[in-house]
Structures are given as structure tokens and as C-alpha cells.
Protein backbone atom coordinates (compact mmCIF):
# COMPACT_ATOMS: atom_id res chain seq x y z
CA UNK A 1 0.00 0.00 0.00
CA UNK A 2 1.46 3.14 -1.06
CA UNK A 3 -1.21 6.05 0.21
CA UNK A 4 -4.20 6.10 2.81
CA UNK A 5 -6.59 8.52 2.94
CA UNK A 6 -8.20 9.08 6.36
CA UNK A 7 -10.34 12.07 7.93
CA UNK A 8 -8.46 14.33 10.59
CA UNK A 9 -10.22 16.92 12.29
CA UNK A 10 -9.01 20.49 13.12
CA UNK A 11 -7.87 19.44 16.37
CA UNK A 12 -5.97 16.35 15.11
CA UNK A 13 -4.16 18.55 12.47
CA UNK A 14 -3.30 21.03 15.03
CA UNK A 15 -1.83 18.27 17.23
CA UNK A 16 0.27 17.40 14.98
CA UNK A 17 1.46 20.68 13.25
CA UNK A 18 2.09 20.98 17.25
CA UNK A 19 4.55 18.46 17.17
CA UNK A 20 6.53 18.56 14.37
CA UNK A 21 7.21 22.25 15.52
CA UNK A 22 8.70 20.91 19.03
CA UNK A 23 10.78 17.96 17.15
CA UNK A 24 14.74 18.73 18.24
CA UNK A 25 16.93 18.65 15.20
CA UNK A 26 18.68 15.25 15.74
CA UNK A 27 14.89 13.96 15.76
CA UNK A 28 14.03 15.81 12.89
CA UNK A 29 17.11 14.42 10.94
CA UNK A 30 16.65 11.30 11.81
CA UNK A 31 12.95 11.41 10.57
CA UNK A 32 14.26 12.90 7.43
CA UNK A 33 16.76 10.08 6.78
CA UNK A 34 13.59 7.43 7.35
CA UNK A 35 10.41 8.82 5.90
CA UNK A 36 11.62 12.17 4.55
CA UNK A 37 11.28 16.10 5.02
CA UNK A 38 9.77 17.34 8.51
CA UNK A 39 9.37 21.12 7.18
CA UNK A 40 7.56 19.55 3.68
CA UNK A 41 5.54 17.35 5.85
CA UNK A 42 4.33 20.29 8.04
CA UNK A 43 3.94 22.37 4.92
CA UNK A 44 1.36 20.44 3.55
CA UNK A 45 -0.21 19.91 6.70
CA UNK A 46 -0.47 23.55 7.35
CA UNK A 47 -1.78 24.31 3.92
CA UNK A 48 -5.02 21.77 4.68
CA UNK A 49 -5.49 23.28 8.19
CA UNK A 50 -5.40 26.85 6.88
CA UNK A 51 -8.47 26.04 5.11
CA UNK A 52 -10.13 24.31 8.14
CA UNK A 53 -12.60 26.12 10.26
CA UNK A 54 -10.25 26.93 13.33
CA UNK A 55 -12.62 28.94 15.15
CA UNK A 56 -13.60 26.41 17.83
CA UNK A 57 -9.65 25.46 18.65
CA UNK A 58 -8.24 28.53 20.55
CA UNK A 59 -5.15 27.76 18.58
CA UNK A 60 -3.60 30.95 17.71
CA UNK A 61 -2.87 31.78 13.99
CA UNK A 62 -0.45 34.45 14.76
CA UNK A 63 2.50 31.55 15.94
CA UNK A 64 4.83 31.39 13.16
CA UNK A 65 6.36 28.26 12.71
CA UNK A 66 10.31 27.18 13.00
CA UNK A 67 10.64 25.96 9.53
């Protein structure tokens, strides 16, 4: 199986922007070496919850991320 498709809501996408933003560099390299780039990952993941209603999360859209 190549690709998966599976729902995620706000909060779920927020949990995990969360941590790939507190990922220490040696993590983060490692992760890169395995399954590939951290900052792409979040990327795309940031795009998709962007366009999610956030309203509801009391996450703040003002954080700019470390990438």
C-alpha cells in the first residue's frame, strides 16, 4: 500500500502541526533520513489546516512556525 486517505479533524491537524514544531533537530534528521522532510511534511499539513474552520480550537494563527 502506497497512500491512505483518512479524515483528521481540526484538532488532530493542530496536534500534529504541534509536534513537528517541538521535534529537536537530531529527531528531525533522523525522521528525514527514514520517511523524509519534517518542514515539507508540516507544509502540507499547514496548507489543509489553513483552510479548516479553526474557530472552535483557541489555537492561535499568529505563531509562526520554526521551519
Amino acid at each position: 500500500m502506497k497512500e491512505v486517505n483518512f479524515k483528521l479533524n481540526v484538532q488532530e491537524v493542530g496536534v500534529l502541526l504541534s509536534a513537528l514544531q517541538l521535534l529537536e533537530l537530531t529527531e528531525e534528521n533522523y525522521i528525514a533520513k527514514e520517511y523524509g522532510s519534517v518542514a515539507a511534511l508540516y507544509d502540507r499539513l499547514n496548507e489543509v489546516w489553513e483552510k479548516m474552520d479553526t474557530s472552535e480550537t483557541g489555537i492561535r494563527n499568529d505563531v509562526v512556525p520554526s521551519f
